[in-house]
Protein backbone atom coordinates (compact mmCIF):
# COMPACT_ATOMS: atom_id res chain seq x y z
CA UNK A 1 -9.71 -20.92 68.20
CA UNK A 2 -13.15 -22.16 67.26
CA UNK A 3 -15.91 -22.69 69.64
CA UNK A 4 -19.09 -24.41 68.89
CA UNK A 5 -22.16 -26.76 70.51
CA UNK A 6 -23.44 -29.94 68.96
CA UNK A 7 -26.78 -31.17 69.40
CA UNK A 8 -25.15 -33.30 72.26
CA UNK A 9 -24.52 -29.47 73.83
CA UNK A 10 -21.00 -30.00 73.89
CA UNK A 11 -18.96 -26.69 74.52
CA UNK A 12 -15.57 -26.88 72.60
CA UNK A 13 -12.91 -25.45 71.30
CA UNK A 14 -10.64 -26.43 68.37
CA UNK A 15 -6.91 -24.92 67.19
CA UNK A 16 -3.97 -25.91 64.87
CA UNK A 17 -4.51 -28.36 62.08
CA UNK A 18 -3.15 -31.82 61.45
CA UNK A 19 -3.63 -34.96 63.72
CA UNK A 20 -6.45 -35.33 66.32
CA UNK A 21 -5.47 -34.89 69.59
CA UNK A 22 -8.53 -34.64 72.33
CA UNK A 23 -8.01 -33.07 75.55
CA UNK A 24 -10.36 -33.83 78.57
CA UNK A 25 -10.61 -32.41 82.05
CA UNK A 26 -10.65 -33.29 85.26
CA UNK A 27 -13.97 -33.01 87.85
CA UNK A 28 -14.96 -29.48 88.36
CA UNK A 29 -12.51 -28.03 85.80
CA UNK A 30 -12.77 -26.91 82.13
CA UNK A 31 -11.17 -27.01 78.88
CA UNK A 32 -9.20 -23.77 80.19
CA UNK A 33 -7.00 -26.26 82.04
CA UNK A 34 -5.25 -26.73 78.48
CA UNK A 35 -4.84 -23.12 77.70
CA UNK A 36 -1.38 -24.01 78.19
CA UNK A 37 -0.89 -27.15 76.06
CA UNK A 38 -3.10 -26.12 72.89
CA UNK A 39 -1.08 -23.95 70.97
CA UNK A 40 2.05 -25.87 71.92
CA UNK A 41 0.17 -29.27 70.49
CA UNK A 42 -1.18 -26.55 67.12
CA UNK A 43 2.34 -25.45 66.90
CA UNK A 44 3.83 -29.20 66.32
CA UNK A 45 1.66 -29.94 63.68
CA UNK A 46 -1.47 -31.58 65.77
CA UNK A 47 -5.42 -30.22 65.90
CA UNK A 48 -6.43 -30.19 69.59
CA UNK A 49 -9.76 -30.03 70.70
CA UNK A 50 -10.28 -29.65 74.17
CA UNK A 51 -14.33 -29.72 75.95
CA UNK A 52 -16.18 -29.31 78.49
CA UNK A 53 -17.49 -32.59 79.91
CA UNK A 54 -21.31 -32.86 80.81
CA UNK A 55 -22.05 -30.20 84.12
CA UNK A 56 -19.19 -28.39 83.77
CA UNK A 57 -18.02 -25.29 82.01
CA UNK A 58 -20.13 -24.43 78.99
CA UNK A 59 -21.81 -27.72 78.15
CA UNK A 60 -24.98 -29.18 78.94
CA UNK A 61 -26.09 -28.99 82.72
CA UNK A 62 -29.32 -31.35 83.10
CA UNK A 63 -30.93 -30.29 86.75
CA UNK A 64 -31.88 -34.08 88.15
CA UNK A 65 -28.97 -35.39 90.37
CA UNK A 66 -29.66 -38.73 88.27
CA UNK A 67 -28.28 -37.72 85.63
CA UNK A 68 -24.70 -37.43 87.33
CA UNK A 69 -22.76 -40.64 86.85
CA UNK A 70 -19.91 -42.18 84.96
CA UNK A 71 -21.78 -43.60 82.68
CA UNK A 72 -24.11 -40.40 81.25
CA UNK A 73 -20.38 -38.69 81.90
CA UNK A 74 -18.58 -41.28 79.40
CA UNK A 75 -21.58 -41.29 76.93
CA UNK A 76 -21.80 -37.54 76.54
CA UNK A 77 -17.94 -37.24 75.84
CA UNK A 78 -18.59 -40.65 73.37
CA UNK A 79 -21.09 -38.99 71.61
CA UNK A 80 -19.33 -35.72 70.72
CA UNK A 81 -16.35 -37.63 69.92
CA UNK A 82 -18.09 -39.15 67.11
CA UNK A 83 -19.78 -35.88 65.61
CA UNK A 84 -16.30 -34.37 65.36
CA UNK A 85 -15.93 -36.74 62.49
CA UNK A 86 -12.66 -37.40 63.09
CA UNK A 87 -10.91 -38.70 59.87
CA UNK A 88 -8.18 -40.26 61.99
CA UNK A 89 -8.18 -42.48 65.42
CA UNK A 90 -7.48 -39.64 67.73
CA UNK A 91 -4.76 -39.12 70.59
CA UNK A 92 -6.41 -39.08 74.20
CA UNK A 93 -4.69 -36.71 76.49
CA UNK A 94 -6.82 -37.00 79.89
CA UNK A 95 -6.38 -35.60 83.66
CA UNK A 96 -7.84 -37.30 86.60
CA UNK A 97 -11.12 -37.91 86.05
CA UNK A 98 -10.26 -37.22 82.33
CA UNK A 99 -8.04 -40.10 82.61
CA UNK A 100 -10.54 -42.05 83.28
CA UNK A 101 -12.72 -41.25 80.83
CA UNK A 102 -10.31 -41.78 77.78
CA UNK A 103 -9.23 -45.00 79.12
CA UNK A 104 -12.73 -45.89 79.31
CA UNK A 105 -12.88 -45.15 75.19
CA UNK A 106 -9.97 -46.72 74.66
CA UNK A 107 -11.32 -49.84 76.13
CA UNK A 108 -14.66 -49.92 74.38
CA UNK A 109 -13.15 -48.74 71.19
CA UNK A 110 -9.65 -50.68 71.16
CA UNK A 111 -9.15 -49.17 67.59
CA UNK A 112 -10.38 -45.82 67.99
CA UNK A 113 -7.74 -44.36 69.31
CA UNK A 114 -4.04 -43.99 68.62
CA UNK A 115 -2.23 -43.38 72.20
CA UNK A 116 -2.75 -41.86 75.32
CA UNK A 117 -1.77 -39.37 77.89
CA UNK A 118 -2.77 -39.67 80.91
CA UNK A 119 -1.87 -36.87 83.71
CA UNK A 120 -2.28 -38.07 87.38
CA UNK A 121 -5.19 -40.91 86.29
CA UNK A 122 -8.36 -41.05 87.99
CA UNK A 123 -8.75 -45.15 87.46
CA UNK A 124 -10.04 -47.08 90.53
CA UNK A 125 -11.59 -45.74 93.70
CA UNK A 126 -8.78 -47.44 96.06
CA UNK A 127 -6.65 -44.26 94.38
CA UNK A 128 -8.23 -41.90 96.68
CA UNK A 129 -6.94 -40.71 99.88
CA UNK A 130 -8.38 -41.31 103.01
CA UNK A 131 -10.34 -38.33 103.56
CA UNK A 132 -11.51 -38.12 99.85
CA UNK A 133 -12.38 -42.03 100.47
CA UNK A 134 -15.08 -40.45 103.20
CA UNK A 135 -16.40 -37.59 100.93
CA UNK A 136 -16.90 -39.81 97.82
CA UNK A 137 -19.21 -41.72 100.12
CA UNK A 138 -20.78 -38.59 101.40
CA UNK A 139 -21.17 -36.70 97.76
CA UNK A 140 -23.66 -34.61 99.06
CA UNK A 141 -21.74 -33.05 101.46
CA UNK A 142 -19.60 -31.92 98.95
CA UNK A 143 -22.61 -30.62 97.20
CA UNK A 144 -23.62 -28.81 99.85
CA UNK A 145 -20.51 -26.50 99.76
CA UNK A 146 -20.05 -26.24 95.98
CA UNK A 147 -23.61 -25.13 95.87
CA UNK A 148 -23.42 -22.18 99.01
CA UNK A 149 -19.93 -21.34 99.06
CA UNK A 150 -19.27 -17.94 97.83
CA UNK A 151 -16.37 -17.13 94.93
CA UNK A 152 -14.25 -15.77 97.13
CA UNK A 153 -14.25 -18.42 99.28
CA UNK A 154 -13.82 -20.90 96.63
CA UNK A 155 -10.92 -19.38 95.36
CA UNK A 156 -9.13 -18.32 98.71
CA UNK A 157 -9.76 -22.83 99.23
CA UNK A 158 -7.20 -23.10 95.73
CA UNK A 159 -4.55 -21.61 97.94
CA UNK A 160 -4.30 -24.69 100.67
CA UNK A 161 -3.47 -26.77 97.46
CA UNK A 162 0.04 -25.19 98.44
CA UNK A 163 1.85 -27.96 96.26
CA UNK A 164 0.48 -26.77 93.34
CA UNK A 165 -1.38 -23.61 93.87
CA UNK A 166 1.78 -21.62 94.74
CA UNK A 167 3.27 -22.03 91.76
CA UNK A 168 -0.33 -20.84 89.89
CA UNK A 169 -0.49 -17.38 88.54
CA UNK A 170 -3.28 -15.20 90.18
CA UNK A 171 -5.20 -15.41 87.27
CA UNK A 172 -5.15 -19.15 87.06
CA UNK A 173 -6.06 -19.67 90.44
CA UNK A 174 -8.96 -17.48 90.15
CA UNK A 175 -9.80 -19.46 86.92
CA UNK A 176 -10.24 -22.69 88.87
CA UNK A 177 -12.20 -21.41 91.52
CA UNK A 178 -14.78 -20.11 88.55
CA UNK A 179 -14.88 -23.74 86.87
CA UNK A 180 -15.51 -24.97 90.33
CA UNK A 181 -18.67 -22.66 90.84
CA UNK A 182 -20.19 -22.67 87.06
CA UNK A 183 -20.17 -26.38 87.77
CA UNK A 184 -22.70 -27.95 88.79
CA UNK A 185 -23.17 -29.36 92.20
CA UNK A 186 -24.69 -32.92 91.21
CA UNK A 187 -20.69 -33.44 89.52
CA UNK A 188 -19.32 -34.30 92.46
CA UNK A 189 -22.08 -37.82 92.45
CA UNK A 190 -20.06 -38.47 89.41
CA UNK A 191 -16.82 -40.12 91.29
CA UNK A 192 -18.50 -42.88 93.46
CA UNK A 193 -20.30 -44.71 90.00
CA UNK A 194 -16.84 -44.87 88.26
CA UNK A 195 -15.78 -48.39 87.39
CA UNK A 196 -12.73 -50.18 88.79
CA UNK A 197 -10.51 -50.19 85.91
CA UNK A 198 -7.35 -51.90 87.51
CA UNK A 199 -7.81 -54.95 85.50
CA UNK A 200 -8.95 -53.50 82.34
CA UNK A 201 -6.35 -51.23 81.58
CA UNK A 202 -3.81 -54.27 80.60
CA UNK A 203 -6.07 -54.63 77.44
CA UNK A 204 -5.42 -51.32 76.44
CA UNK A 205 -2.27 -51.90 73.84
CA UNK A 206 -1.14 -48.93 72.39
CA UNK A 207 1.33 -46.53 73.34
CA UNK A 208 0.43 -44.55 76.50
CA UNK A 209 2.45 -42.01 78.67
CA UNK A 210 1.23 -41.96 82.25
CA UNK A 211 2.78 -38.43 84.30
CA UNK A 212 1.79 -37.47 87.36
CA UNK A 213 2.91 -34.96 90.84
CA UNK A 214 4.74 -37.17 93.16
CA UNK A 215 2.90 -34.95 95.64
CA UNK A 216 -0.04 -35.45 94.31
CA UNK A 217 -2.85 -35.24 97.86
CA UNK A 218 -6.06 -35.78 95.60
CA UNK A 219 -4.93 -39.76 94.27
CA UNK A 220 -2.41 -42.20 96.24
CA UNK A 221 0.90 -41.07 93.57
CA UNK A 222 1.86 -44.92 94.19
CA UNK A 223 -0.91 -45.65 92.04
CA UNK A 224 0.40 -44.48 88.72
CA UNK A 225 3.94 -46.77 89.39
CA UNK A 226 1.08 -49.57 89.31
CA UNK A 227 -0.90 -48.52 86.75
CA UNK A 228 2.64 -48.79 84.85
CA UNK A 229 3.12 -52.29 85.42
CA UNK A 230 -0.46 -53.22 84.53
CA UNK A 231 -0.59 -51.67 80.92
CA UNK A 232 1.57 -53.10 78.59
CA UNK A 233 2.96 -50.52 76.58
CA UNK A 234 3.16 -47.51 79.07
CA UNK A 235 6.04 -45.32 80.26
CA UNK A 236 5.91 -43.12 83.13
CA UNK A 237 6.82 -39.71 84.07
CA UNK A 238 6.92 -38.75 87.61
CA UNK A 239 7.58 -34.81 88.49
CA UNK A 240 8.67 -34.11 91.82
CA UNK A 241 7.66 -31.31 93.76
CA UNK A 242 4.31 -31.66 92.32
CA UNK A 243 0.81 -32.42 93.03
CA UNK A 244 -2.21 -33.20 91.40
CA UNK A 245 -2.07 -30.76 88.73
CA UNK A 246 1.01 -31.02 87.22
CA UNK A 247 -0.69 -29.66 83.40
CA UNK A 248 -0.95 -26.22 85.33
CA UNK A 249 1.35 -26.06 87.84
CA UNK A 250 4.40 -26.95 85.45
CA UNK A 251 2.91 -25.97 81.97
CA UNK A 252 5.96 -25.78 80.05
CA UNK A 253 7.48 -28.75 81.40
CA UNK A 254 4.49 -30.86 80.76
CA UNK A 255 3.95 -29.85 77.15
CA UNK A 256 7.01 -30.78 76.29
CA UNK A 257 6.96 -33.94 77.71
CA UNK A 258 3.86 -34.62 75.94
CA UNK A 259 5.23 -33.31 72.69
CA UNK A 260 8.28 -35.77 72.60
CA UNK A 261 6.39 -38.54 73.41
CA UNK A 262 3.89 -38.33 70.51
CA UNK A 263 6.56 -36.77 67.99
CA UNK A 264 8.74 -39.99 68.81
CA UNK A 265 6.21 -42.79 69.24
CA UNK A 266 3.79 -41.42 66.18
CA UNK A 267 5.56 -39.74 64.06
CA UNK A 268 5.74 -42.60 61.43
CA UNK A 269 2.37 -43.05 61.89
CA UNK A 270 0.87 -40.01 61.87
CA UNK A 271 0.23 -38.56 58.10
CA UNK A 272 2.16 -35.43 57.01
């Protein structure tokens, strides 16, 4: 792997060689959450990149609270996407609040990219459950407790996830709770400026693989069935027995859903 920072103090990493496929996180995560489906993409024949989106990880962490919305969020991944230089319209593979950000490029660049992945979508705010409804109108609450609340207790809060978090390795679960506390605090403003994207998405017309945890307790799982029916050239991938982070929680699985469906729906179009 390759790691570098751009003048838009983008922290990234790069593996495999062939065609582009970016990989984007969800809120208060990293690029680690692909450490899974990177070499599996580099070992098919693709170049993944995978970042870290603006206050998280290793990238750029400005200190005013202002600067913590969708739209700084969207331009900062925007921006790096164009100094990669990319000699090829890229394949978007996006989680939650990932998935809304490469939906969001796909609609302002409708030929920029080729396809797109999207794992348990972040795309509207009626998504959210009722209790995340309250605390996306109460962000700094949230703030509060990212910005006090010890490691430890940050990482013993993974375990009531127990859809997904039993099935994480120790080390993984420890992993989150550290993306959650290098973050920073203002991140969690980012959710309540996101556009409704319900009726944008049916512009969107290439290929596009939605999968998501039909346990998922973070976004209302009868949401991706709808986001089906709205785009029209999607297929859709439900796991049972799964929540909201299906990419981790099922790593192997995942990948190789995500394999077939580019290796069958690209694979005349993607150069040799």
């Amino acid at each position: 792997m390759s790691a570098d920072a751009t003048k838009n103090q983008v922290n990234y990493i790069a593996m495999g060689d062939g065609y582009p496929v970016v990989l984007v996180h969800g809120l208060a995560a990293s690029l680690y959450d692909w450490a899974n489906l990177m070499p599996a993409l580099a070992e098919a024949g693709f170049r993944a990149y995978a970042l870290d989106l603006l206050g998280h990880g290793e990238s750029r962490k400005p200190d005013e609270p202002e600067n913590y919305n969708a739209e700084n969020l969207y331009g900062h991944f925007a921006r790096w996407v164009k100094e990669l230089s990319l000699a090829d319209p890229p394949l978007l593979v996006g989680h939650s609040l990932g998935g809304y950000i490469s939906l969001r490029y796909a609609l302002e660049d409708a030929g920029g990219i080729a396809g797109l992945v999207l794992v348990d979508p972040f795309y509207s705010p009626d998504q959210l459950m009722p209790a995340l409804r309250f605390l996306n109108r109460r962000p700094d609450l949230g703030e509060k407790a990212l910005r006090y609340a010890p490691l430890w207790l940050i990482h013993l809060a993974v375990h009531f996830d127990l859809i997904d978090a039993i099935t994480f390795p120790k080390e993984t679960r420890r992993q989150i709770a550290v993306d959650y506390k290098r973050a920073s605090p203002h991140v969690l403003y980012i959710p309540r400026s996101l556009l409704d994207l319900t009726y944008k998405v049916q512009e969107i017309p290439q290929p596009a693989l939605v999968i998501w945890g039909e346990k998922d307790r973070t976004l209302e799982p009868s949401s991706f069935s709808r986001l089906l029916d709205l785009m029209p050239n999607a297929s859709g991938y439900p796991l049972s027995d799964c929540g909201h982070q299906p990419h981790i929680s099922r790593p192997s699985d995942v990948s190789q859903i995500i394999l077939e469906f580019m290796l069958a729906r690209f694979q005349a179009e993607i150069p040799d």
